[in-house]
C-alpha atoms as a PDB file:
ATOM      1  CA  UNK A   1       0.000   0.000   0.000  1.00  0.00           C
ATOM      2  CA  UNK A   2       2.436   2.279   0.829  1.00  0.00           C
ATOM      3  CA  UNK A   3       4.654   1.561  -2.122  1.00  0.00           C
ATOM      4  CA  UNK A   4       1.313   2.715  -4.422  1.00  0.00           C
ATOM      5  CA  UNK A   5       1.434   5.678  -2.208  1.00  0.00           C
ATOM      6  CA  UNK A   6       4.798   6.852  -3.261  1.00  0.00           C
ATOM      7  CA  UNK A   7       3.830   5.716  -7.001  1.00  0.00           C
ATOM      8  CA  UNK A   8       0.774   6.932  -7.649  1.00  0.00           C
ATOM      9  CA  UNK A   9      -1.941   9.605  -6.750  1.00  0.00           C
ATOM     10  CA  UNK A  10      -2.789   7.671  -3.513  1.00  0.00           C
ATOM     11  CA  UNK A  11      -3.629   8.668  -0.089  1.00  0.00           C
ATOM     12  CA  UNK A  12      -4.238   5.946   2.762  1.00  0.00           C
ATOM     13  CA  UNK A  13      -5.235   6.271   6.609  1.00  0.00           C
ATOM     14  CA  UNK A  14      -2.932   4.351   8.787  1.00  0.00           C
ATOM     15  CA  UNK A  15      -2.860   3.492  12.693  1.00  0.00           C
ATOM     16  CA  UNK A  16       0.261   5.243  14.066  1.00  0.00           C
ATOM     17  CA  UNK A  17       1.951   2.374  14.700  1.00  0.00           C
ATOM     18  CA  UNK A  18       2.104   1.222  10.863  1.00  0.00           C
ATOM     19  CA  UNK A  19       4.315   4.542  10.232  1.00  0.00           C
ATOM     20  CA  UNK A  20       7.117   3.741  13.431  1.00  0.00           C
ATOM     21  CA  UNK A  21      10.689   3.331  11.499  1.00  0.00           C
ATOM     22  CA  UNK A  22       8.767   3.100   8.409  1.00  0.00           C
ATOM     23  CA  UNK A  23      11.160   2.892   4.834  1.00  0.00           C
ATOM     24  CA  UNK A  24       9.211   4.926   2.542  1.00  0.00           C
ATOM     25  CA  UNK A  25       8.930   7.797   5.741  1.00  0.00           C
ATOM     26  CA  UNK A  26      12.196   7.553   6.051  1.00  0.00           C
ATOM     27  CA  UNK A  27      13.346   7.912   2.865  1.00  0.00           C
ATOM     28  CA  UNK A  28      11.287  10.783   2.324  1.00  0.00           C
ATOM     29  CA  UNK A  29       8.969   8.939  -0.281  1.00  0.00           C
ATOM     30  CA  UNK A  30       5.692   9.314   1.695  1.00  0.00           C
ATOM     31  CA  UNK A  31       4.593  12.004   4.288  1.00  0.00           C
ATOM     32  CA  UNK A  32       2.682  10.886   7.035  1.00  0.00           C
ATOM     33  CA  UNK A  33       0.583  14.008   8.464  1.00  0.00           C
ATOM     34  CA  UNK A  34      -0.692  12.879  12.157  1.00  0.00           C
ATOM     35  CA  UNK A  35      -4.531  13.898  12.779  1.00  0.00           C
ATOM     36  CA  UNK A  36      -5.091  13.446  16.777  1.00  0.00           C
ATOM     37  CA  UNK A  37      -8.509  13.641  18.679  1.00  0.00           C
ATOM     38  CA  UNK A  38      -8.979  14.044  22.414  1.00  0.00           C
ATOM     39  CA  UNK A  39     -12.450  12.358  22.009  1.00  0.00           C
ATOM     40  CA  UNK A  40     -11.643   9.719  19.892  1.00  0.00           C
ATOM     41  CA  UNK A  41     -10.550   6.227  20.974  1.00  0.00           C
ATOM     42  CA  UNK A  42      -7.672   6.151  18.125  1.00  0.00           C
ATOM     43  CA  UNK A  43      -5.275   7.639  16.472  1.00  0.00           C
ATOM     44  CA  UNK A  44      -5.325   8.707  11.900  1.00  0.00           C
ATOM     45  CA  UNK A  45      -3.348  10.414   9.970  1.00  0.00           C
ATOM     46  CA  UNK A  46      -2.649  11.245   6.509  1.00  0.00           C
ATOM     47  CA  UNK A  47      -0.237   9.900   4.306  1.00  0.00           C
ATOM     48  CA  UNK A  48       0.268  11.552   0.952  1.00  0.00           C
ATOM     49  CA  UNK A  49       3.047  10.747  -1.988  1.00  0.00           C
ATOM     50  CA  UNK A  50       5.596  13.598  -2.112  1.00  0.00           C
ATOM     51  CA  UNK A  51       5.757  13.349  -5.802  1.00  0.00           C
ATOM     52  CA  UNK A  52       2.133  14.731  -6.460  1.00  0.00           C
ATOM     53  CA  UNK A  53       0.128  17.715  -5.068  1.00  0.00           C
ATOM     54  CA  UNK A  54      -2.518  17.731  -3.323  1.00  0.00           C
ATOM     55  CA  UNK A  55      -5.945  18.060  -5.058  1.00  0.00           C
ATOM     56  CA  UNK A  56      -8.633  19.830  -4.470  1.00  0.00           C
ATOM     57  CA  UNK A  57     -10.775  17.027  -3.611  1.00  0.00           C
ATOM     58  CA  UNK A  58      -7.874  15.702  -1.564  1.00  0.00           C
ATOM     59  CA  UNK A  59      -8.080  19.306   0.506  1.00  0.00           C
ATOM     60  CA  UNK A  60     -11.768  19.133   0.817  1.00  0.00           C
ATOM     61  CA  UNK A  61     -11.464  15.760   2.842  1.00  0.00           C
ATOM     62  CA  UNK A  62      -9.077  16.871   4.789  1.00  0.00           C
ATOM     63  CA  UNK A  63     -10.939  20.080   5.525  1.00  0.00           C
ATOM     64  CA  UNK A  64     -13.577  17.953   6.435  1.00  0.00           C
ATOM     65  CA  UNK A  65     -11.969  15.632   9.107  1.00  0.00           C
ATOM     66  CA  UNK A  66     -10.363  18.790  10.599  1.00  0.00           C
ATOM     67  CA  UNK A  67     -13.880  19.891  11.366  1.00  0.00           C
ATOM     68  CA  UNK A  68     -14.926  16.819  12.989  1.00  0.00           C
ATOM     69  CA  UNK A  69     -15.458  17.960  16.984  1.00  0.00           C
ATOM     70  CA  UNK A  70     -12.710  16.555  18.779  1.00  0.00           C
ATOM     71  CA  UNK A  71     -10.104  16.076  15.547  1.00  0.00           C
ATOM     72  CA  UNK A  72      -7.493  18.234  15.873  1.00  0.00           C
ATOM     73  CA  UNK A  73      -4.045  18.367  13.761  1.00  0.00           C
ATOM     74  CA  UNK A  74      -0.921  17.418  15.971  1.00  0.00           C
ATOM     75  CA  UNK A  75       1.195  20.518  17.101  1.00  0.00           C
ATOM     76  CA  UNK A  76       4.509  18.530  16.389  1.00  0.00           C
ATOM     77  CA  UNK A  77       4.393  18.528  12.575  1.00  0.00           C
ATOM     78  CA  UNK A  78       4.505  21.394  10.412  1.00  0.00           C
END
């Protein structure tokens, strides 16, 4: 999966543990972008392929999940 994230036009949500001492994070192939929420019983965040930009239906989703009460984007990145 992550491999067609670095390839392609893909974006994926992954549990925070599947990006720990990851290659393709490493390498600077993928960037993971951590979305945290105080009310929520688990951790997302947003991986997107360095290669292409962000769309505008790619920004809309993440404008949306930023909205959701209790979603908030983690302080450390960025």
């Amino acid at each position: 999966m992550k491999r067609m994230i670095a390839q392609y036009d893909y974006v994926a949500f992954f549990p925070k543990f599947m990006t720990r001492n990851d290659y393709y994070l490493q390498h600077g192939l993928i960037k993971a972008i951590p979305i945290k929420g105080q009310t929520a019983g688990f951790e997302v965040g947003y991986i997107e392929s360095k290669k292409y930009k962000t769309t505008p239906q790619d920004k809309r989703i993440i404008q949306i999940l930023k909205e959701i009460p209790g979603i908030k984007k983690d302080p450390e990145i960025e």
